[in-house]
N, C-alpha and C. Protein backbone atom coordinates (compact mmCIF):
# COMPACT_ATOMS: atom_id res chain seq x y z
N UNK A 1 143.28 159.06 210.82
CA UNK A 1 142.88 157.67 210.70
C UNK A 1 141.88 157.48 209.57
N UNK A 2 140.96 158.34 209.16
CA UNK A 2 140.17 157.92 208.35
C UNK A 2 140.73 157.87 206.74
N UNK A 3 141.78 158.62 206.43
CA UNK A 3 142.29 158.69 205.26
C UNK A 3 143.38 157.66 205.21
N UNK A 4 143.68 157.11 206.09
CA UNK A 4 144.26 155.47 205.81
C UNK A 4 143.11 154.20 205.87
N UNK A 5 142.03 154.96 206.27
CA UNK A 5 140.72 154.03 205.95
C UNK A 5 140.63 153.98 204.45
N UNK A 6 140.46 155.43 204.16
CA UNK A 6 140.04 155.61 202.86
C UNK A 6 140.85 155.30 201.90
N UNK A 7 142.22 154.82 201.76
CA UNK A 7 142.95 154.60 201.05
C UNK A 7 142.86 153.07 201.00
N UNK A 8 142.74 152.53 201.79
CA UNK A 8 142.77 151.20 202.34
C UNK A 8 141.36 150.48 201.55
N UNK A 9 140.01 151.10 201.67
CA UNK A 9 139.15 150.94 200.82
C UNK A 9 139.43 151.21 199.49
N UNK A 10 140.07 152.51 199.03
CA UNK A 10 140.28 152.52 197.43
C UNK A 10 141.29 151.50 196.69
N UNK A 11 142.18 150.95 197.50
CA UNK A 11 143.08 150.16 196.92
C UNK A 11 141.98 148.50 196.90
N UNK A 12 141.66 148.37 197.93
CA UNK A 12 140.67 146.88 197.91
C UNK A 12 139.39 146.80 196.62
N UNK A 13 139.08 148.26 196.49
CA UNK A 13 138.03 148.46 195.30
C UNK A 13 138.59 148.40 194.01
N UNK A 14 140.03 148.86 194.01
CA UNK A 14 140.94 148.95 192.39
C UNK A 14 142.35 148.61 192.68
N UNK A 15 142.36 148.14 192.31
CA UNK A 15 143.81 147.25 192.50
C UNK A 15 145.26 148.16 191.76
N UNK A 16 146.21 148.27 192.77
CA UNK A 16 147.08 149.21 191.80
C UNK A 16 148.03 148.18 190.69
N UNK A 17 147.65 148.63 189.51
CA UNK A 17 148.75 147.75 188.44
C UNK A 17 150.25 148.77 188.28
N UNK A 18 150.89 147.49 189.26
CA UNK A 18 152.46 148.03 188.83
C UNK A 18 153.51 146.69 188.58
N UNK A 19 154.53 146.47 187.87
CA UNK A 19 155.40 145.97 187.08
C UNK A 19 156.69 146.18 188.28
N UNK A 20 157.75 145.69 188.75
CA UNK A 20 158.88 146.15 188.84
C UNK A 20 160.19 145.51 188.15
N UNK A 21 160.75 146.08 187.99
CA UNK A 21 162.12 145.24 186.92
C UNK A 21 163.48 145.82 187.91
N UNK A 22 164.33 144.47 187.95
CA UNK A 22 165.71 145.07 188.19
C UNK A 22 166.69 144.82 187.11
N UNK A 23 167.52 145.53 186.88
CA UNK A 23 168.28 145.62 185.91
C UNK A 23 170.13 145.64 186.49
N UNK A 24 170.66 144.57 186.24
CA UNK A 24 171.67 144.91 186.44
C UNK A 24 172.56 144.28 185.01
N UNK A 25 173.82 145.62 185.60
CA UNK A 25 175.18 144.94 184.20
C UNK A 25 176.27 143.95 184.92
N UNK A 26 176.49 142.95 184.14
CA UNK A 26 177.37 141.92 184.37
C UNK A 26 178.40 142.00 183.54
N UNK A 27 179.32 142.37 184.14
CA UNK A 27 180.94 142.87 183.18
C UNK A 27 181.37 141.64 182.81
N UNK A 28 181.28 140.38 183.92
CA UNK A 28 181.60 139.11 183.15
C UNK A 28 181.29 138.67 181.55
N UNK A 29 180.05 138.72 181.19
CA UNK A 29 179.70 138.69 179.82
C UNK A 29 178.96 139.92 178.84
N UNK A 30 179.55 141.31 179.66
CA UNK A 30 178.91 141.92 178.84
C UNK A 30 177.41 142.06 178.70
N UNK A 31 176.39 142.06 179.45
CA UNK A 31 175.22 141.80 179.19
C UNK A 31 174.46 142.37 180.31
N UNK A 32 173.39 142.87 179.71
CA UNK A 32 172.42 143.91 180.77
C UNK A 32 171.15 142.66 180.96
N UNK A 33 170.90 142.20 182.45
CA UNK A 33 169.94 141.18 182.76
C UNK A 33 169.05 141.76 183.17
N UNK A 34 167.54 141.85 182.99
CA UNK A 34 166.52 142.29 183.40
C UNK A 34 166.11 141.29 183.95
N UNK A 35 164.86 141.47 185.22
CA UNK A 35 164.19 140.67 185.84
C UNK A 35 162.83 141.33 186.24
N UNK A 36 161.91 140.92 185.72
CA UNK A 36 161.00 141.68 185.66
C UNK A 36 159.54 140.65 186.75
N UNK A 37 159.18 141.25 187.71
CA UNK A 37 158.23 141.31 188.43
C UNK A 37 156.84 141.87 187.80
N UNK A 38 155.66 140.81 187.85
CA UNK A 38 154.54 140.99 187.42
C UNK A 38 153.79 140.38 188.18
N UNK A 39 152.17 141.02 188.45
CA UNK A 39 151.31 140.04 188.93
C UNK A 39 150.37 138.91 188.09
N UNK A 40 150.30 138.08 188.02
CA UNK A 40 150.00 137.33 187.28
C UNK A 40 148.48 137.21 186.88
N UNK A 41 147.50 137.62 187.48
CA UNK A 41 146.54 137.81 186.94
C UNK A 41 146.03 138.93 186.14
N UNK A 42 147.43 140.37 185.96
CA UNK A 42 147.57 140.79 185.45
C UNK A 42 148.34 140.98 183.70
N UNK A 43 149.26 139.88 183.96
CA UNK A 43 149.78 139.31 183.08
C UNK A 43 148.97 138.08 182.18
N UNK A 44 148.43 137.74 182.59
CA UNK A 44 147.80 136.86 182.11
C UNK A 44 146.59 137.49 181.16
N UNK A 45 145.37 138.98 181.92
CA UNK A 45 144.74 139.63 181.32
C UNK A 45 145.47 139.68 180.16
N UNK A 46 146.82 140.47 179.86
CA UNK A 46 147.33 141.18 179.18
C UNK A 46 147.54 140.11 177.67
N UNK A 47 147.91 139.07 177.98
CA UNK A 47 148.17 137.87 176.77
C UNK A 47 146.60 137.23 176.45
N UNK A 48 145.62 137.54 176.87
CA UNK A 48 144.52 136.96 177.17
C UNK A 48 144.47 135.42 176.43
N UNK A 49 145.84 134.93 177.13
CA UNK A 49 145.42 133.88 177.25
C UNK A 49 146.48 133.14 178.54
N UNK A 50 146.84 131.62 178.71
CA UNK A 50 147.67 131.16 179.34
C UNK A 50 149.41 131.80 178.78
N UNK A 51 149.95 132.20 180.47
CA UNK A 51 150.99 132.11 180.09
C UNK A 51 152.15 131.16 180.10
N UNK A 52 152.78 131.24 178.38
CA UNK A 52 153.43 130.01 178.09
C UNK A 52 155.07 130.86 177.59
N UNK A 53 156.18 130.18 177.50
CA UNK A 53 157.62 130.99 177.57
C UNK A 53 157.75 131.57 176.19
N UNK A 54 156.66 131.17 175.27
CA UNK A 54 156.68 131.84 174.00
C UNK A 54 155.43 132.82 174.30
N UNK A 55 154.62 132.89 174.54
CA UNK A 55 153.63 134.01 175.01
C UNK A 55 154.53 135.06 175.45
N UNK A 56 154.80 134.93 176.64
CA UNK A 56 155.63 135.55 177.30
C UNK A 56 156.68 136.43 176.78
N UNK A 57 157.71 135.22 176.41
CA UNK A 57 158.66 136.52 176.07
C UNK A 57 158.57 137.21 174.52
N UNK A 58 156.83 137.27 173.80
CA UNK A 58 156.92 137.65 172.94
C UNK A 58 156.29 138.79 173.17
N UNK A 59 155.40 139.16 174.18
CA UNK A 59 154.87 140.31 174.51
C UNK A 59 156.18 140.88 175.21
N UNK A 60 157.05 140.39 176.12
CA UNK A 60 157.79 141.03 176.53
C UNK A 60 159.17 141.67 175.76
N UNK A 61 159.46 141.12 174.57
CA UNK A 61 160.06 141.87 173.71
C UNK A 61 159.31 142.83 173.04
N UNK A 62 158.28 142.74 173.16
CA UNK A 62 157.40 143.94 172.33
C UNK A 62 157.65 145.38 173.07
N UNK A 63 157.37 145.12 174.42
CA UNK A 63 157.12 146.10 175.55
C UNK A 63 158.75 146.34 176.47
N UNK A 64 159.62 145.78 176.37
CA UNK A 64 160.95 146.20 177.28
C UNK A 64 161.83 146.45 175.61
N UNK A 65 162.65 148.05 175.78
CA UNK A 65 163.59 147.73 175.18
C UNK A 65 164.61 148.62 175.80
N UNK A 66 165.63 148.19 174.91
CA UNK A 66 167.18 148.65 175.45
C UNK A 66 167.98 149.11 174.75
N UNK A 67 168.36 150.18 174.28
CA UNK A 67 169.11 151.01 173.21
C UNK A 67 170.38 151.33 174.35
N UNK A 68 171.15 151.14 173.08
CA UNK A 68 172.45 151.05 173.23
C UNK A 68 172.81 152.87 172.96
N UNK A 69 173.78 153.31 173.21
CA UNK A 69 174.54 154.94 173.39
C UNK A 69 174.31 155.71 171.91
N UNK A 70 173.87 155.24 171.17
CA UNK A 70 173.74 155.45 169.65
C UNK A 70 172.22 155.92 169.26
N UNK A 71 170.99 155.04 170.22
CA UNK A 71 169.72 155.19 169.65
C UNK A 71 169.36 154.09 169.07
N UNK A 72 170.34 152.88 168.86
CA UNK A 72 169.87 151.48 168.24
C UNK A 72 169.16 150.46 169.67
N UNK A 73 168.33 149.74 169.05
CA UNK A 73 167.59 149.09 169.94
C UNK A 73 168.60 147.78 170.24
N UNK A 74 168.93 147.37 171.00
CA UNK A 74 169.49 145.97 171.18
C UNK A 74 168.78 145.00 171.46
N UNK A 75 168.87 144.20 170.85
CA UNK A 75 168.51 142.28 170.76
C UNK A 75 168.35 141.85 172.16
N UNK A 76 167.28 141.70 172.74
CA UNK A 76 166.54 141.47 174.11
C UNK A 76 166.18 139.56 173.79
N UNK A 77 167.12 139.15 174.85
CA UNK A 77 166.65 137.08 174.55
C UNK A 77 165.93 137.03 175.89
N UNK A 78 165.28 136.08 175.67
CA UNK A 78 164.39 135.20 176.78
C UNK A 78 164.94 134.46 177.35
N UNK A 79 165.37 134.59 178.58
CA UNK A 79 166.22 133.44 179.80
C UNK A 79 165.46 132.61 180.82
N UNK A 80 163.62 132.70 180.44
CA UNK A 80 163.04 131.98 181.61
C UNK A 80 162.19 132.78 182.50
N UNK A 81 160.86 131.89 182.93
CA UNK A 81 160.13 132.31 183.86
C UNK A 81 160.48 131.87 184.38
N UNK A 82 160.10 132.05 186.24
CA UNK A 82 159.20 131.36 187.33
C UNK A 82 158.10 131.61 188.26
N UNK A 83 157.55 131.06 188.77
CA UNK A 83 156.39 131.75 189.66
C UNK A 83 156.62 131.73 191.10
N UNK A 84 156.17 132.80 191.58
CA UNK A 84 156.75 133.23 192.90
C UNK A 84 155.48 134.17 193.64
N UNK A 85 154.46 133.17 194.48
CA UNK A 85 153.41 133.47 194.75
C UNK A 85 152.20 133.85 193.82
N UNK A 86 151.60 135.56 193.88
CA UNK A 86 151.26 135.47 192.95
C UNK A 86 151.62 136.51 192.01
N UNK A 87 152.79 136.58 192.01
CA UNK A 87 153.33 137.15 190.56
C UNK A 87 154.24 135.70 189.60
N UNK A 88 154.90 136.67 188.39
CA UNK A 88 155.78 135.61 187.85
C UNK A 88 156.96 136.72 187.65
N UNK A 89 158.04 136.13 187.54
CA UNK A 89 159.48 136.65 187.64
C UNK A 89 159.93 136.44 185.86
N UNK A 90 160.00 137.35 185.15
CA UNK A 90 160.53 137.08 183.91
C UNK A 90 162.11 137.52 184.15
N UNK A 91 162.61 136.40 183.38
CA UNK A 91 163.71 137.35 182.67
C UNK A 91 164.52 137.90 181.59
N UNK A 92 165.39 138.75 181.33
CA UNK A 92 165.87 139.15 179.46
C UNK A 92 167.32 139.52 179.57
N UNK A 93 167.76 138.98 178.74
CA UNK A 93 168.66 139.75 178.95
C UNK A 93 169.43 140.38 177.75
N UNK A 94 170.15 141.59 177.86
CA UNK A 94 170.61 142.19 176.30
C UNK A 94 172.02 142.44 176.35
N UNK A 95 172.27 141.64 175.64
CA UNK A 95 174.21 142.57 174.70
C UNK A 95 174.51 143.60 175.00
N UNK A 96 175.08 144.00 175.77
CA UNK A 96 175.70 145.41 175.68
C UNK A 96 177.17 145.48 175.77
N UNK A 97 177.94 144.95 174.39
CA UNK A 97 179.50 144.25 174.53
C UNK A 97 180.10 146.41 174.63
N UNK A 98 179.41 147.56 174.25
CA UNK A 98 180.42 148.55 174.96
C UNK A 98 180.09 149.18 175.71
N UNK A 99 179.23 148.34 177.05
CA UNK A 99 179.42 148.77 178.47
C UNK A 99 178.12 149.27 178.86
N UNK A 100 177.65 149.71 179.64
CA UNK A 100 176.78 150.47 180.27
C UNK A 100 176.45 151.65 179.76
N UNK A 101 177.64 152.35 179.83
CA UNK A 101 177.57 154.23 179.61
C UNK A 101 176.33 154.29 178.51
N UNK A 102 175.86 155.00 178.88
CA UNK A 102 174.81 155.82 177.79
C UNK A 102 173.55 154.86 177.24
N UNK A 103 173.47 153.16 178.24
CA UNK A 103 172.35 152.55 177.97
C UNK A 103 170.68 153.31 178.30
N UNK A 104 169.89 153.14 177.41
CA UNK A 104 168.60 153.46 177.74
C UNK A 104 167.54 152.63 178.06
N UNK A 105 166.65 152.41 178.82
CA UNK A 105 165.41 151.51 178.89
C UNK A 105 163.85 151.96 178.79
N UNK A 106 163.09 151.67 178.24
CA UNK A 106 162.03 152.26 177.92
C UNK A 106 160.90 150.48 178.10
N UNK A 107 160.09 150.90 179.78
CA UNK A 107 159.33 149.45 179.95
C UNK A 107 157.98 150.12 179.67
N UNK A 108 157.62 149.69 179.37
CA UNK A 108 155.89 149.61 178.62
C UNK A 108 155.06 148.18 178.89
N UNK A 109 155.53 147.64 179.63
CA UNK A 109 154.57 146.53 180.26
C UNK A 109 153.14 147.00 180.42
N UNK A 110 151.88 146.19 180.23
CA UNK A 110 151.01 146.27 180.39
C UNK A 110 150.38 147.81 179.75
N UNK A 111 150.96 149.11 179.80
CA UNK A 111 150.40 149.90 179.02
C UNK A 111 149.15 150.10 178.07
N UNK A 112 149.09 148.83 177.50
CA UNK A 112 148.45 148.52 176.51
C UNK A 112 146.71 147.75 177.20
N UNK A 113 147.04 148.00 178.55
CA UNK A 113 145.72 146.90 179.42
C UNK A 113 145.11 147.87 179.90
N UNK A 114 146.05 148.65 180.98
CA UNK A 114 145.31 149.05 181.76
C UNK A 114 146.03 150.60 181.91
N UNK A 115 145.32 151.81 182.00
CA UNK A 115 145.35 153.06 181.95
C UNK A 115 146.31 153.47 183.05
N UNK A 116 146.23 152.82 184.44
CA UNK A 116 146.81 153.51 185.63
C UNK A 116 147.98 152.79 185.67
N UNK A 117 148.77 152.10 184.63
CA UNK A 117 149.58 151.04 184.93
C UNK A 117 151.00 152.15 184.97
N UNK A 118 151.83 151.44 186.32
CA UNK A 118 152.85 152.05 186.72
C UNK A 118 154.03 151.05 186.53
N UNK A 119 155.23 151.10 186.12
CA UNK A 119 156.24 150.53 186.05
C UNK A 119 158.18 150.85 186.43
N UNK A 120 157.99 150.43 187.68
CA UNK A 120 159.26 151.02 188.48
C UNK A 120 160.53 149.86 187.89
N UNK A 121 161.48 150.72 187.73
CA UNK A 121 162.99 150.20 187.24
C UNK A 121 163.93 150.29 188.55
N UNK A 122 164.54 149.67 189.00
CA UNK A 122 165.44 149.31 189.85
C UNK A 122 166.85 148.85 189.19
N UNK A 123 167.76 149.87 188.99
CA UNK A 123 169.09 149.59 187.66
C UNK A 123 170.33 149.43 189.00
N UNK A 124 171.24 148.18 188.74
CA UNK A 124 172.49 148.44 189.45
C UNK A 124 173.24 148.36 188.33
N UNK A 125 174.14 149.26 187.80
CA UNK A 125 175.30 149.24 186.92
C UNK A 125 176.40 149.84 187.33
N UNK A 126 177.72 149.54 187.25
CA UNK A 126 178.85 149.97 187.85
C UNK A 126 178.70 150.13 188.78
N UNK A 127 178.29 149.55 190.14
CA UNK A 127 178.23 150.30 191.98
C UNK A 127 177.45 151.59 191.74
N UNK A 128 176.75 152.00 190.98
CA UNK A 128 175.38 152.95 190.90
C UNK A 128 174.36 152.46 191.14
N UNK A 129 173.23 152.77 191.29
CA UNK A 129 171.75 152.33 191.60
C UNK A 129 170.91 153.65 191.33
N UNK A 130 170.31 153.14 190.35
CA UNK A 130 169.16 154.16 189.82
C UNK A 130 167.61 153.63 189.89
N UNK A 131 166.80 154.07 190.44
CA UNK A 131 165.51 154.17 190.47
C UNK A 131 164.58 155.06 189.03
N UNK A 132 163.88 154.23 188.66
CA UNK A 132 162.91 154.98 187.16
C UNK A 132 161.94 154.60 187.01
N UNK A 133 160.86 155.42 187.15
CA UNK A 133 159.72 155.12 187.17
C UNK A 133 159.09 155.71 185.77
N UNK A 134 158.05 154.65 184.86
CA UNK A 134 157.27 154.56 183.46
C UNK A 134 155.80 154.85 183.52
N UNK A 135 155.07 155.71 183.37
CA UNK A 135 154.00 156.01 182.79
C UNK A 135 153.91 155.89 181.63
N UNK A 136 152.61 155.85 181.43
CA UNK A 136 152.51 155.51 179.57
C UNK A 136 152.54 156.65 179.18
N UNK A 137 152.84 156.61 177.95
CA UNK A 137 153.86 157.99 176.61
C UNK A 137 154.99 158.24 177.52
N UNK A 138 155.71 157.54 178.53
CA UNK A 138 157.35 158.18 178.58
C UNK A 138 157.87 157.34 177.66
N UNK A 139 158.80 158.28 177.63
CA UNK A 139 160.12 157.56 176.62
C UNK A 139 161.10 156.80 177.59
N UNK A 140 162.37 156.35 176.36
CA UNK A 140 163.37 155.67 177.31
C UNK A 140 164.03 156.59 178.35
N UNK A 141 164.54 155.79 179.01
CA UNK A 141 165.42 156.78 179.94
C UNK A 141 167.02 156.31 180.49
N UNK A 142 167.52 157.03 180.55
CA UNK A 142 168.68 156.68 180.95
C UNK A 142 168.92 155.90 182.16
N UNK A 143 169.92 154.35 182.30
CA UNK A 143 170.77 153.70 183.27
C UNK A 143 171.01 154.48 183.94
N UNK A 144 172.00 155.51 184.10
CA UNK A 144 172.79 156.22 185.01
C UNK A 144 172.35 157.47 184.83
């Protein structure tokens, strides 16, 4: 009992910064949709200022990308916030007109704020489901 005390105090004293994104492929148009989960007073540190849909998805193209089977980065568009308690829900989405196979993602959210920042990937592509978790200096990593 006391080390769920003690955990329970260290989390209320430091807050854990984590990101989650789901990623799925849509064969209908070809296109890998991200949805990215943030807390917003974390997000907000990070732009230090208000977040606005050009704020937004300009740090967030900075920090999510998506290479295609080759090593080329693909063209990541802005489809919209919303707010959902107290996080905000981004989303992106990228071209991937030859498929899934061999996509990479490399999230770097917040990285740049805060030292302990953790960032979990949640990928459905083809009836697969992959779990990936980002520390800062990882590289991309593979969809599947």
């Amino acid at each position: 009992m006391g080390a769920v005390v003690a955990v329970i105090v260290a989390l209320a004293t430091h807050p854990l910064h984590t990101t989650f994104t789901q990623v799925a492929y849509r064969d209908s148009d070809r296109t890998l949709e991200l949805t990215v989960r943030a807390f917003a007073d974390d997000f907000r540190a990070a732009l230090k200022a208000d977040v606005t849909d050009s704020s937004a998805a300009a740090y967030l193209r900075s920090t999510v990308t998506v290479f295609d089977r080759t090593g080329r980065a693909l063209p990541v568009a802005w489809c919209g916030v919303r707010r959902m308690g107290d996080a905000f829900l981004f989303c992106l989405r990228a071209s991937a007109p030859q498929g899934p196979k061999g996509l990479r993602v490399h999230v770097a959210i917040l990285f740049d704020r805060y030292s302990d920042q953790i960032n979990i990937v949640q990928a459905s592509v083809g009836g697969r489901r992959t779990a990936l978790l980002f520390l800062s200096g990882d590289q991309p990593k593979p969809l599947l």
